[in-house]
N, C-alpha and C. Protein backbone atom coordinates (compact mmCIF):
# COMPACT_ATOMS: atom_id res chain seq x y z
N UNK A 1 27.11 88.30 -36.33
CA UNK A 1 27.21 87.76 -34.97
C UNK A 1 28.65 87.93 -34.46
N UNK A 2 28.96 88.35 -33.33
CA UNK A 2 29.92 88.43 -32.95
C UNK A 2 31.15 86.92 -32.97
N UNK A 3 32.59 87.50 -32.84
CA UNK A 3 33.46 85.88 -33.26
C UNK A 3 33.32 85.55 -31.95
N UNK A 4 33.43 86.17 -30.44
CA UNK A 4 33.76 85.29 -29.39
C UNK A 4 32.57 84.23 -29.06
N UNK A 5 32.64 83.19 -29.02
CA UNK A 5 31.42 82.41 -28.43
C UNK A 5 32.14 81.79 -27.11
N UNK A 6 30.67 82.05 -25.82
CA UNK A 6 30.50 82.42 -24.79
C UNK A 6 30.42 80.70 -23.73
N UNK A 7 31.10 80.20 -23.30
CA UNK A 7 30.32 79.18 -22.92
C UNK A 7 30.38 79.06 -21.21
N UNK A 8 28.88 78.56 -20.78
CA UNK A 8 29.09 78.25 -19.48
C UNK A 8 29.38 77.22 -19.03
N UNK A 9 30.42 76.49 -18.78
CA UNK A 9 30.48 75.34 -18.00
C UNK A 9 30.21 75.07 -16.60
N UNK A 10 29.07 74.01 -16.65
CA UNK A 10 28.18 73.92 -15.23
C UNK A 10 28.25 72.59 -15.26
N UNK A 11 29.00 71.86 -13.44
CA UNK A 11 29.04 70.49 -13.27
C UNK A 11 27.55 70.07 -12.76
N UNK A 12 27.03 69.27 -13.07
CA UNK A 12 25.42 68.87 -12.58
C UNK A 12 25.88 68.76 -11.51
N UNK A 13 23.98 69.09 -10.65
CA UNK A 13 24.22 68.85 -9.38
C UNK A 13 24.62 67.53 -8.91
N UNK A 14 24.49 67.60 -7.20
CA UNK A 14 24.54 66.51 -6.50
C UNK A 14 24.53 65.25 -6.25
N UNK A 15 24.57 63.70 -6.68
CA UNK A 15 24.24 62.53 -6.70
C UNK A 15 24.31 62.00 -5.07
N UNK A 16 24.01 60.73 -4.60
CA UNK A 16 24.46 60.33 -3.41
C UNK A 16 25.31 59.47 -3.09
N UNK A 17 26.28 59.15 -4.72
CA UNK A 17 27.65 59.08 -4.71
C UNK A 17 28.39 60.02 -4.31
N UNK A 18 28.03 61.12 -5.06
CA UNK A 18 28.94 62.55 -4.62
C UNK A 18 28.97 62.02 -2.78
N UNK A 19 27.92 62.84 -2.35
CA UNK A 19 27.52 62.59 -0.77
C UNK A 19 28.50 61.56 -0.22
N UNK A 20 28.66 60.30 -0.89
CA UNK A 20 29.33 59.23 -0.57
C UNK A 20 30.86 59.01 -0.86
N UNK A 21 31.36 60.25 -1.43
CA UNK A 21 32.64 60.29 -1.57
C UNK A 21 32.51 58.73 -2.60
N UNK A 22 32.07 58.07 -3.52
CA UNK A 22 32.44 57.19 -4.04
C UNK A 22 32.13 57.98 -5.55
N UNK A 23 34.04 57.02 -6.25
CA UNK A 23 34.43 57.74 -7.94
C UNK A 23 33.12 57.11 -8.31
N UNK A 24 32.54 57.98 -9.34
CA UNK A 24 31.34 58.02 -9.96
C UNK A 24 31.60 57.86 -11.66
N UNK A 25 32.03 58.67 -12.48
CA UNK A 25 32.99 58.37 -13.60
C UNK A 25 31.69 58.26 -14.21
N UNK A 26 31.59 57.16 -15.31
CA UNK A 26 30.35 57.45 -16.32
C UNK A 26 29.61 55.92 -15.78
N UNK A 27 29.13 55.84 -14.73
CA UNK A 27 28.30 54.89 -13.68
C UNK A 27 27.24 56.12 -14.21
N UNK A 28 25.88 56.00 -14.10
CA UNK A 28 24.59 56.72 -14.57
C UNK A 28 23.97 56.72 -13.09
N UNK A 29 24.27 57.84 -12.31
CA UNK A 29 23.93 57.94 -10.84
C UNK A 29 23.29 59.27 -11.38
N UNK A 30 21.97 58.69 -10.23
CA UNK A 30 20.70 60.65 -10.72
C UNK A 30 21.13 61.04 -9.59
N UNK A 31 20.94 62.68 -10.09
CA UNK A 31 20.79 63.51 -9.22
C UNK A 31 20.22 63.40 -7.76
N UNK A 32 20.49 63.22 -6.55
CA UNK A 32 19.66 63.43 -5.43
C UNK A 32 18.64 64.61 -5.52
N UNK A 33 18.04 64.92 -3.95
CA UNK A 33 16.88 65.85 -3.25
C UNK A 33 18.21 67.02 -3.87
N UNK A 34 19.35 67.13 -2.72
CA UNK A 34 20.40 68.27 -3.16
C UNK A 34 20.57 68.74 -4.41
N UNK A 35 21.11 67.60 -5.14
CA UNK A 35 21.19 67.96 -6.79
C UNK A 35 20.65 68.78 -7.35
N UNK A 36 18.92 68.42 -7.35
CA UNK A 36 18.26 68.81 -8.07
C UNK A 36 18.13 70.54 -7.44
N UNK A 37 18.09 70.64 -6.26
CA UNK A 37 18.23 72.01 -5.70
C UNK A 37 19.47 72.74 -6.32
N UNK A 38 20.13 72.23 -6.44
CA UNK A 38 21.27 72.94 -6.89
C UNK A 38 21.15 72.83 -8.23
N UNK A 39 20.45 72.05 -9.08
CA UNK A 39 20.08 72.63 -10.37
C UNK A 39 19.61 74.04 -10.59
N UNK A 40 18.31 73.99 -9.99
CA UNK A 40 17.44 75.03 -10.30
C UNK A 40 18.25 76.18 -9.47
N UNK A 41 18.65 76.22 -8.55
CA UNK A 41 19.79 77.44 -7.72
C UNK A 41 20.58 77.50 -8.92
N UNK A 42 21.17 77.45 -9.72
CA UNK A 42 22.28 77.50 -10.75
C UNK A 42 21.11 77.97 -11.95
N UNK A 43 19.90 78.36 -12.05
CA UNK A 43 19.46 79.30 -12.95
C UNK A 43 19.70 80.83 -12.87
N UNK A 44 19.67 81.20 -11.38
CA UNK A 44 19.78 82.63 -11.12
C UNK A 44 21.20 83.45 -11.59
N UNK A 45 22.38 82.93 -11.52
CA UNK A 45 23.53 83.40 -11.83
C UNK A 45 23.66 83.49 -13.22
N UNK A 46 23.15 82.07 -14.29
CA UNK A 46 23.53 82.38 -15.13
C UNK A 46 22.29 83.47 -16.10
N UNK A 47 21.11 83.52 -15.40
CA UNK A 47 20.10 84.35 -16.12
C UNK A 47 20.77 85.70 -15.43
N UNK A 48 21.97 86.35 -14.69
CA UNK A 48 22.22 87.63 -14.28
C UNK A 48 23.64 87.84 -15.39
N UNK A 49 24.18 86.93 -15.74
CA UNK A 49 25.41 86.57 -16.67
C UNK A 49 24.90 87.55 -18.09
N UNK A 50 25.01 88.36 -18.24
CA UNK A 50 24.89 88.76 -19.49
C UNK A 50 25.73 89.46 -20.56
N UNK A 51 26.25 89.42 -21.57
CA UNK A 51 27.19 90.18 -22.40
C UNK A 51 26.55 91.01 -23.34
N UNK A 52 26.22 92.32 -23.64
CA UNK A 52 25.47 93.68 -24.27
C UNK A 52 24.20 93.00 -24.28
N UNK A 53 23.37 93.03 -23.41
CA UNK A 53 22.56 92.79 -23.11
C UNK A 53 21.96 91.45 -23.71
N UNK A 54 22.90 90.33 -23.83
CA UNK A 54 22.31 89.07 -24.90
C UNK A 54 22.29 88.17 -23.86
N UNK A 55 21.35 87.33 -23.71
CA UNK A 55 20.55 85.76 -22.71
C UNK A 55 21.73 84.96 -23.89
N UNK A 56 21.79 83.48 -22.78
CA UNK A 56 22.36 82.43 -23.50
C UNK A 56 21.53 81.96 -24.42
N UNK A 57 21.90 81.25 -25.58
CA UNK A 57 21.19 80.55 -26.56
C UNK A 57 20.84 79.86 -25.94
N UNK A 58 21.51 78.54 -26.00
CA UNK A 58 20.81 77.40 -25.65
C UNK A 58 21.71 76.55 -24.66
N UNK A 59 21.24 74.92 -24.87
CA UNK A 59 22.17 74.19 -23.95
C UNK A 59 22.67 72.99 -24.61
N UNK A 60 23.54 72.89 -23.93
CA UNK A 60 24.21 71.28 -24.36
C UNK A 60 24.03 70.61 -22.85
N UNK A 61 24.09 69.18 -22.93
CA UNK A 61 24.93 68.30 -22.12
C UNK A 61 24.84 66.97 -22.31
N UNK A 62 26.07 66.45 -21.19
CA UNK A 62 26.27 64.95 -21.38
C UNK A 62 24.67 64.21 -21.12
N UNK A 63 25.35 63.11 -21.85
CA UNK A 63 23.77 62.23 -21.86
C UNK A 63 23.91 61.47 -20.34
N UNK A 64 24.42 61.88 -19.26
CA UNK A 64 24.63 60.91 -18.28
C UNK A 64 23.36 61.23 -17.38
N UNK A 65 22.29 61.14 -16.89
CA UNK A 65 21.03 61.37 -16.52
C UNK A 65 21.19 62.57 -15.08
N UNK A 66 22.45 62.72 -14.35
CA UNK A 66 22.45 63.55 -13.87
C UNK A 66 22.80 64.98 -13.89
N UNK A 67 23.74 64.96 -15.58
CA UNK A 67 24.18 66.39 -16.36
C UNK A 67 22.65 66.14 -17.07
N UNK A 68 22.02 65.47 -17.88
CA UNK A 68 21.14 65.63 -18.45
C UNK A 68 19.60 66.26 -17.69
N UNK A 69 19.39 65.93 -16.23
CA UNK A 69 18.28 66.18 -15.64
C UNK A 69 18.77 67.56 -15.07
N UNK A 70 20.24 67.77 -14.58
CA UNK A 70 20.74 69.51 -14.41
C UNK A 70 20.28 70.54 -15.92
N UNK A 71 20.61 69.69 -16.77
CA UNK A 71 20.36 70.59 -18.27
C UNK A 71 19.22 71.03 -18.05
N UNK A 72 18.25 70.10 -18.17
CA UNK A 72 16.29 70.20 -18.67
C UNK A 72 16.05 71.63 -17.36
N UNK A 73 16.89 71.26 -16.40
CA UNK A 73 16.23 72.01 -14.85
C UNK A 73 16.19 73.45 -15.69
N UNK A 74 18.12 73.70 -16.05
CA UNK A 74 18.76 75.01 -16.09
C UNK A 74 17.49 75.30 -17.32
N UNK A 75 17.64 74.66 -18.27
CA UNK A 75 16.68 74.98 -19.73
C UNK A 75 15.32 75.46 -19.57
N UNK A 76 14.89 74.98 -18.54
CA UNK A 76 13.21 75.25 -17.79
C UNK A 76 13.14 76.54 -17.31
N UNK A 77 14.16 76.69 -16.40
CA UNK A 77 14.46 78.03 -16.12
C UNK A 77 14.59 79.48 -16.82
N UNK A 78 15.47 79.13 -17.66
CA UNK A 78 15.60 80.36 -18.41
C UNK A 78 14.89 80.18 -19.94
N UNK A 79 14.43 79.35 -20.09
CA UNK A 79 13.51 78.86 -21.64
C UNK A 79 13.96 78.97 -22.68
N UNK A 80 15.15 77.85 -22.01
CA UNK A 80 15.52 78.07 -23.66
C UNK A 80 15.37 75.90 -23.74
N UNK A 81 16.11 75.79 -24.82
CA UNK A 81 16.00 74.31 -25.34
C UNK A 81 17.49 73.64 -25.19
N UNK A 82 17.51 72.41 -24.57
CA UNK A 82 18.30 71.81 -24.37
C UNK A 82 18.63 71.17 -26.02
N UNK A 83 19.62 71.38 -26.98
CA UNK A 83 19.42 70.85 -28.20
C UNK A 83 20.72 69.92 -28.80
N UNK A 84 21.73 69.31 -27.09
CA UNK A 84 22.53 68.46 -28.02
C UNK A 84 22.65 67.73 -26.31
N UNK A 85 22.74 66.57 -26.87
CA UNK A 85 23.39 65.86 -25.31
C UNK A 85 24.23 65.06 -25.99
N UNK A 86 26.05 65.40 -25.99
CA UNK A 86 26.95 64.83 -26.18
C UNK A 86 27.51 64.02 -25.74
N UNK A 87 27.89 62.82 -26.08
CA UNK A 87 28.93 61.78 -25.67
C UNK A 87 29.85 61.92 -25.15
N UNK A 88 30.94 63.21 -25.88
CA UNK A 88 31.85 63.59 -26.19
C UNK A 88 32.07 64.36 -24.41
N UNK A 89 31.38 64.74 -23.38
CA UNK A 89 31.19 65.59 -22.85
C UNK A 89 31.02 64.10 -21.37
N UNK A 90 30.99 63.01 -21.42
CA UNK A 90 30.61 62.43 -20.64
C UNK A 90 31.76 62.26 -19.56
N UNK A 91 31.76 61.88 -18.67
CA UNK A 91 32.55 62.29 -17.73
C UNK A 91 33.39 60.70 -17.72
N UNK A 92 34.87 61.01 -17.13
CA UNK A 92 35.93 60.38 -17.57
C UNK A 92 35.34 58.93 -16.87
N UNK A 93 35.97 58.01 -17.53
CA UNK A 93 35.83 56.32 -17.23
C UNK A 93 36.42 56.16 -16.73
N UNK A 94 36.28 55.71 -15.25
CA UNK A 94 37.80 55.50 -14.08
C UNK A 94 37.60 53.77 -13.99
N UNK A 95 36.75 53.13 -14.95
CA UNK A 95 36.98 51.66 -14.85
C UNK A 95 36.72 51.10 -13.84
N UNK A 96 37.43 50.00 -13.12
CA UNK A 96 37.12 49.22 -11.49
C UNK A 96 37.45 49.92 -10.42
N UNK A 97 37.58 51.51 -10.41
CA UNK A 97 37.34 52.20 -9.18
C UNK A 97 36.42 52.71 -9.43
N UNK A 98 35.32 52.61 -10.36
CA UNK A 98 33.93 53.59 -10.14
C UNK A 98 33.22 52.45 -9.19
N UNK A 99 32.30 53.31 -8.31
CA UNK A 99 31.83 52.75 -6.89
C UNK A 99 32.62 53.06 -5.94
N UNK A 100 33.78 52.71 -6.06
CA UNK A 100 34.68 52.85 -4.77
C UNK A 100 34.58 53.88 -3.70
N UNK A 101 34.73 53.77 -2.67
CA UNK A 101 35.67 54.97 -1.92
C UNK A 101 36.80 54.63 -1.15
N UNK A 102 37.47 55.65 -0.83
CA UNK A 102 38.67 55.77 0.03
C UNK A 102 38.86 54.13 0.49
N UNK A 103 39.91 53.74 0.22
CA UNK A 103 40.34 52.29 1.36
C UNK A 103 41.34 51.20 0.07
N UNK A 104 41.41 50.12 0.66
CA UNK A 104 42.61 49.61 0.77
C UNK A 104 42.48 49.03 -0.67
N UNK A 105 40.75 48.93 -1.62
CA UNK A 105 40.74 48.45 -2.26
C UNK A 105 41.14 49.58 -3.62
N UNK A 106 40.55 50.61 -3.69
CA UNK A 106 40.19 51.58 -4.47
C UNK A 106 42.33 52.28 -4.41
N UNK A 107 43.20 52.01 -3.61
CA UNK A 107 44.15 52.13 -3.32
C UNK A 107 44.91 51.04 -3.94
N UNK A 108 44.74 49.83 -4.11
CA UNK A 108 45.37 48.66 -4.98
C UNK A 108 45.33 49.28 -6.61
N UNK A 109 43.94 49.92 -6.98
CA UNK A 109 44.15 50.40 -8.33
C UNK A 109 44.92 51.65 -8.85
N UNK A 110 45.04 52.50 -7.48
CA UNK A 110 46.11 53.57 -7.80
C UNK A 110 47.30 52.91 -8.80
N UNK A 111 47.58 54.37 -9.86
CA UNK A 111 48.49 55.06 -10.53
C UNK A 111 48.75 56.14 -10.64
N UNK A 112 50.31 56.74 -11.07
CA UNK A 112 50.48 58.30 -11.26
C UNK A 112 48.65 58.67 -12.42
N UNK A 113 48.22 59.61 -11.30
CA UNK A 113 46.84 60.83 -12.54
C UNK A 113 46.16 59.84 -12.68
N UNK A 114 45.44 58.76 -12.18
CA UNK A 114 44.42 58.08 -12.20
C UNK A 114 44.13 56.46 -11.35
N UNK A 115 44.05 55.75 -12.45
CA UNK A 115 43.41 54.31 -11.31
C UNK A 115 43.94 53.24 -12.81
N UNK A 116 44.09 51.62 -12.54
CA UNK A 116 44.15 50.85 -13.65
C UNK A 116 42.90 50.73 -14.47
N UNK A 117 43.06 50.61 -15.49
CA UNK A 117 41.73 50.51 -16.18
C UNK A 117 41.13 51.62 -16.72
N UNK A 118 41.42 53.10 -16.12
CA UNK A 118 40.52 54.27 -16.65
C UNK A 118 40.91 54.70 -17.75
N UNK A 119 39.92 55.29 -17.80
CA UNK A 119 40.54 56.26 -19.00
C UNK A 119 41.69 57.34 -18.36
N UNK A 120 42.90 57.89 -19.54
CA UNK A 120 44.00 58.84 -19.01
C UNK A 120 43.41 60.15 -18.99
N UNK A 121 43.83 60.92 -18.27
CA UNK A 121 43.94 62.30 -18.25
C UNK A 121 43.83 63.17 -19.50
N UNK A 122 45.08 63.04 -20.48
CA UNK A 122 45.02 63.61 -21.17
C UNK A 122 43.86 63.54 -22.58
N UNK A 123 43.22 61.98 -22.29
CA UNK A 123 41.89 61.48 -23.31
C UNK A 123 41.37 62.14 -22.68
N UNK A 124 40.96 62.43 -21.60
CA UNK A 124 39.62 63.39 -21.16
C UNK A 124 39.67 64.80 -21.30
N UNK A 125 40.61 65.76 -21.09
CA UNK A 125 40.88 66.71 -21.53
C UNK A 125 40.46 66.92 -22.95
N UNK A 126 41.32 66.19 -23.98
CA UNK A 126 41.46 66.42 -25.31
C UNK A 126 39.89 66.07 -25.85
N UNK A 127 39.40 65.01 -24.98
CA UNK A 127 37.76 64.97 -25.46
C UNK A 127 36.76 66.75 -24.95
N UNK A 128 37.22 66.97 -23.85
CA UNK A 128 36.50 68.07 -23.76
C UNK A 128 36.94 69.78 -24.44
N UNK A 129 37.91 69.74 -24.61
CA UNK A 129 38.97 71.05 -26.01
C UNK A 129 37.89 70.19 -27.26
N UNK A 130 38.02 69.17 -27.92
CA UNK A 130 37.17 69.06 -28.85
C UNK A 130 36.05 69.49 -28.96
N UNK A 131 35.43 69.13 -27.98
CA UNK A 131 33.73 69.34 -27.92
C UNK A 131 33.80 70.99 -27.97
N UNK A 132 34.34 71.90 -27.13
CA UNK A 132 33.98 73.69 -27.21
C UNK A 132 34.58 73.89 -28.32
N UNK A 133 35.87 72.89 -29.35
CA UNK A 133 36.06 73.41 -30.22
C UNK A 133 34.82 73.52 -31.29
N UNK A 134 34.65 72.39 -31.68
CA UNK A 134 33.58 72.01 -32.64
C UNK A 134 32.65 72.96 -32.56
N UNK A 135 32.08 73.27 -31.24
CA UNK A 135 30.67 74.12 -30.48
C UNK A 135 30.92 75.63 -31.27
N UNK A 136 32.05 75.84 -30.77
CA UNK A 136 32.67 77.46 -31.54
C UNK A 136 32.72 77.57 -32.60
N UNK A 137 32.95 76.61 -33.38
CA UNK A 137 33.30 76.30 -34.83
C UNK A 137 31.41 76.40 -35.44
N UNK A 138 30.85 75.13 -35.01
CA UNK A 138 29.61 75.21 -35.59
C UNK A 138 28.40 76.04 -35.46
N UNK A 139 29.01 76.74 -33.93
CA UNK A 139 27.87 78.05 -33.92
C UNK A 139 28.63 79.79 -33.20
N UNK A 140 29.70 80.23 -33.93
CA UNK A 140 30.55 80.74 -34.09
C UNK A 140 29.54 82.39 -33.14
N UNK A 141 30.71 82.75 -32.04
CA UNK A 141 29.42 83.90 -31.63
C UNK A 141 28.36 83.70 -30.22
N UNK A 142 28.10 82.32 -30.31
CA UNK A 142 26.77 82.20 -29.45
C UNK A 142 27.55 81.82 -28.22
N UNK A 143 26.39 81.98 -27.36
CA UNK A 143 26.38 81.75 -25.87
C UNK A 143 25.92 80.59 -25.46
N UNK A 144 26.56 79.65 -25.18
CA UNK A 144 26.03 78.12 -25.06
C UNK A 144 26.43 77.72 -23.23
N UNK A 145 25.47 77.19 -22.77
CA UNK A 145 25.23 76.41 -21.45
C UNK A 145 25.62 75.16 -21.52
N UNK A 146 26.93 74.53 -21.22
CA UNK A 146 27.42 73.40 -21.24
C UNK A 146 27.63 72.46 -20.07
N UNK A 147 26.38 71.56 -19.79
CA UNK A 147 26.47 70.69 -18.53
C UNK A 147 26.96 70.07 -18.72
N UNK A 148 28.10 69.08 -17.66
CA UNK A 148 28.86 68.20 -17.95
C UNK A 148 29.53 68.01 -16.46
N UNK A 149 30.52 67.17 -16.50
CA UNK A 149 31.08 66.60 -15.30
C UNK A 149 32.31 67.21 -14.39
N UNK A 150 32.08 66.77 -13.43
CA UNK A 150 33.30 67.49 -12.50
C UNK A 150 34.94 67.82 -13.27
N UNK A 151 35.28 66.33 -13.30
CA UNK A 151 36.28 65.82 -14.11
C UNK A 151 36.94 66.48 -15.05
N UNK A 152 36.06 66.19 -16.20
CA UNK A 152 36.13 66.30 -17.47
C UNK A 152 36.28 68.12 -17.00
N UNK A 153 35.48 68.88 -17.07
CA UNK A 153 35.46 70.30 -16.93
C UNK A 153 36.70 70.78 -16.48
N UNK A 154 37.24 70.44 -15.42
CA UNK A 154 38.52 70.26 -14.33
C UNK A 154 39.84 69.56 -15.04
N UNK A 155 39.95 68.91 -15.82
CA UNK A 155 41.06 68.65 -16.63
C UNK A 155 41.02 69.19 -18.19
N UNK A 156 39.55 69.82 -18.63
CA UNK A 156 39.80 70.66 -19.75
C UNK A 156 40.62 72.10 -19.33
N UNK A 157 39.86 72.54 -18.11
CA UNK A 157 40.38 73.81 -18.09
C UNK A 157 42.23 73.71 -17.73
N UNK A 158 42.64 72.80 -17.43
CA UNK A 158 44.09 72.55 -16.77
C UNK A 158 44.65 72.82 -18.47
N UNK A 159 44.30 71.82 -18.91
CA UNK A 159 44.65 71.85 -20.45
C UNK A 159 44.77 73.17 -21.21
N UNK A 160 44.04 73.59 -21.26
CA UNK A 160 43.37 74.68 -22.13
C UNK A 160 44.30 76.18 -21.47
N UNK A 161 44.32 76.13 -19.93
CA UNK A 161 44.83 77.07 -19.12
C UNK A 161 46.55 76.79 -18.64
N UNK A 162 47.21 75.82 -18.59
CA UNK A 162 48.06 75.71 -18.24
C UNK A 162 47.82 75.52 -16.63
N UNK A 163 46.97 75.09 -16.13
CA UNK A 163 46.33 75.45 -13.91
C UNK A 163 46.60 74.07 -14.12
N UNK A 164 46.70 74.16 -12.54
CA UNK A 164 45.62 73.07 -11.81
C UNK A 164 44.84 73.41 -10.86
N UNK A 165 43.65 73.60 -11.80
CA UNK A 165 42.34 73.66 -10.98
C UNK A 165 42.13 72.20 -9.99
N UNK A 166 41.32 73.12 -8.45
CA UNK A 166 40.66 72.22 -8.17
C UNK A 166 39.57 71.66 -8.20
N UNK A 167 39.08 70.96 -7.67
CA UNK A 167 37.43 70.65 -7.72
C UNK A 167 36.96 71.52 -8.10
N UNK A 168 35.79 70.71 -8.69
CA UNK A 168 34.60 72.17 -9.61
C UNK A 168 33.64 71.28 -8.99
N UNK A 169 32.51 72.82 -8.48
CA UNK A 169 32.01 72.73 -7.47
C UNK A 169 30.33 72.31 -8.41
N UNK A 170 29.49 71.56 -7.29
CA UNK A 170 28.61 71.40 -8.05
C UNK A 170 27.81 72.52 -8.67
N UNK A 171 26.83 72.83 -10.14
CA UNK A 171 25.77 73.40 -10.53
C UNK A 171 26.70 75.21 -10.09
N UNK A 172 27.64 75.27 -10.01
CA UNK A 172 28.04 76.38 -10.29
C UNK A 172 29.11 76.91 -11.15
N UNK A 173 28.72 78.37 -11.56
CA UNK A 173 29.54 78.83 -13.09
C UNK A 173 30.22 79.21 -13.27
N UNK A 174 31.26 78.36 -14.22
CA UNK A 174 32.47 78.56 -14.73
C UNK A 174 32.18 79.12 -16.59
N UNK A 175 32.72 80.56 -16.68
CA UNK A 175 33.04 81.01 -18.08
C UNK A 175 33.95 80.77 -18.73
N UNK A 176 34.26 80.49 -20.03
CA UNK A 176 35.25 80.32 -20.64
C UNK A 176 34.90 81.15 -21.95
N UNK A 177 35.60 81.80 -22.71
CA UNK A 177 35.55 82.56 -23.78
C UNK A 177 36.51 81.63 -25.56
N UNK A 178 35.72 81.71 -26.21
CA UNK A 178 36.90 81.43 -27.30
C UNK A 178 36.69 82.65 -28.55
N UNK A 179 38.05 82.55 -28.48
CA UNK A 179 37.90 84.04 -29.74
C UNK A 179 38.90 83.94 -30.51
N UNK A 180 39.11 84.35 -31.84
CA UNK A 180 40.15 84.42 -33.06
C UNK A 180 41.56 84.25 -32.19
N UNK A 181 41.71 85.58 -31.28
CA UNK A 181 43.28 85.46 -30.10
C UNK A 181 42.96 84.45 -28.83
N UNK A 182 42.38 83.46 -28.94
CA UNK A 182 42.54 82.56 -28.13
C UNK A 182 41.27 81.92 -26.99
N UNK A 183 41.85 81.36 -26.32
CA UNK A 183 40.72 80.88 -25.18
C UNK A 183 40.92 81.56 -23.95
N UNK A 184 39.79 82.23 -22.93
CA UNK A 184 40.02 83.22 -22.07
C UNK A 184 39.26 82.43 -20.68
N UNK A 185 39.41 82.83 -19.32
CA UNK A 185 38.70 82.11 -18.75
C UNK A 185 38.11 83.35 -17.90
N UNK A 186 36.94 83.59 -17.90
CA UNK A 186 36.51 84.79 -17.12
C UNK A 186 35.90 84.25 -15.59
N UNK A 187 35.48 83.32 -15.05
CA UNK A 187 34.82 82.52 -14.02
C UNK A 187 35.43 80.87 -13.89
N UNK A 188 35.52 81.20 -12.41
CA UNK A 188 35.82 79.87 -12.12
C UNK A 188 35.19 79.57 -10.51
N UNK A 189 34.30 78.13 -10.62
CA UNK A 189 33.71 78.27 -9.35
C UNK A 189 32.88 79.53 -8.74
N UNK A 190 32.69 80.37 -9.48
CA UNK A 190 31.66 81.11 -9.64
C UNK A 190 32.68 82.67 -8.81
N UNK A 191 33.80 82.42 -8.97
CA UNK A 191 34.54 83.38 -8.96
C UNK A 191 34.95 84.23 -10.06
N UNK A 192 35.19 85.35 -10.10
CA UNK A 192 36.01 86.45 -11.36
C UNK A 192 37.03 85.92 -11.55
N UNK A 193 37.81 85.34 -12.43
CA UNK A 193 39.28 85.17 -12.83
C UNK A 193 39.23 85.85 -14.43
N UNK A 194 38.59 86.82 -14.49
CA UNK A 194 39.01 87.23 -16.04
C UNK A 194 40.24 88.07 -16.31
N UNK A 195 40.93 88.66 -15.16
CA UNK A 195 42.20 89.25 -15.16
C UNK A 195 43.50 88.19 -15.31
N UNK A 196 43.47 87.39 -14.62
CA UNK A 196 44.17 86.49 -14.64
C UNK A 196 44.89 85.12 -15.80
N UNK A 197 43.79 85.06 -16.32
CA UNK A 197 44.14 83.40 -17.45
C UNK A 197 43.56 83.96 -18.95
N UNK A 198 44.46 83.76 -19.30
CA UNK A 198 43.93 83.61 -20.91
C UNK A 198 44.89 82.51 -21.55
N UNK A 199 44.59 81.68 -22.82
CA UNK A 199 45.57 80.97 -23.34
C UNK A 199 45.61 81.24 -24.97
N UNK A 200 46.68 81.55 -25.69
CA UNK A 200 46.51 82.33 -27.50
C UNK A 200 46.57 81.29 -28.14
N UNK A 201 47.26 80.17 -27.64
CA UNK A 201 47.11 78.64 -27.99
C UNK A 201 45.46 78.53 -29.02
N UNK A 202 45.22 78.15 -30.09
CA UNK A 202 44.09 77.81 -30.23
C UNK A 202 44.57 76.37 -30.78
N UNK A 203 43.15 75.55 -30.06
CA UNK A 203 43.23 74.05 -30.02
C UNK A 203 42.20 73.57 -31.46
């Protein structure tokens, strides 16, 4: 089997927090009508995604019911099996600003890179470098579909890349590569960046 293993990172669709501009964090908000459209819309790109002619294995995602109901959609689609829903992958804990939006209250909890009470930046990052590490490690080669959260996805890749990415957009695909010389990023927001970023750093 080949050493690079392939992963897609895909933020689940839509909620009507999203819609609501209110921090969502690991609050268990389903997918909306949108969401779920943008689940199943997020099968076609990655069933055209192919490397020497090989389909993704399988899928992962967070157990949060709206990465988890994006997983089953994407998994339905292309038939394969959803076969890990990680913890590890759940999207960052922003504490007494989840619910919030914009205003005077959600503004009292401001700090530099987050809110009082959340979880930091760099815990969420280092939780999500773990998880593709382990993934690479335990199935060395394969092509794995990794649903998971805005956040979390968006401060791994900062990490991992040296960026600052912005928003990651819903149910669309971001590639990341890991190989013996390092971590590569070929897609972002469902753009080409494979010329651009690579990191030799291995985490």
């Amino acid at each position: 089997m080949p050493s690079t293993t392939t992963f897609a990172l895909i933020r689940h669709g839509q909620t009507d927090w999203n819609a609501e501009f209110r921090i969502q964090g690991s609050t268990d908000i389903p997918l909306n009508e949108v969401g779920r459209a943008q689940a199943a819309n997020a099968v076609a790109p990655l069933a055209d995604f192919h490397d020497d002619d090989r389909d993704w294995d399988f899928v992962v995602s967070s157990p949060l019911s709206r990465a988890a109901d994006t997983a089953d959609a994407i998994a339905a689609g292309l038939n394969l099996d959803v076969t890990h829903r990680l913890p590890t992958i759940i999207e960052r804990h922003y504490g007494d600003a989840e619910g919030l939006q914009a205003g005077p209250e959600l503004e009292a909890l401001r700090i530099p890179n987050g809110f009082l009470t959340a979880e930091s930046e760099a815990s969420v990052a280092q939780r999500g470098i773990d998880a593709l590490q382990n993934l690479s490690e335990e199935f060395p080669g394969a092509r794995i579909i990794v649903v998971s959260h805005g956040t979390l996805i968006r401060l791994t890749l900062n990490s991992l890349f040296d960026l600052s990415v912005g928003p990651i957009s819903n149910a669309v695909l971001t590639v990341v590569r890991s190989s013996p010389a390092g971590w590569h990023l070929d897609h972002l927001n469902g753009e080409n960046v494979l010329a651009e970023n690579s990191a030799t750093s291995v985490f």
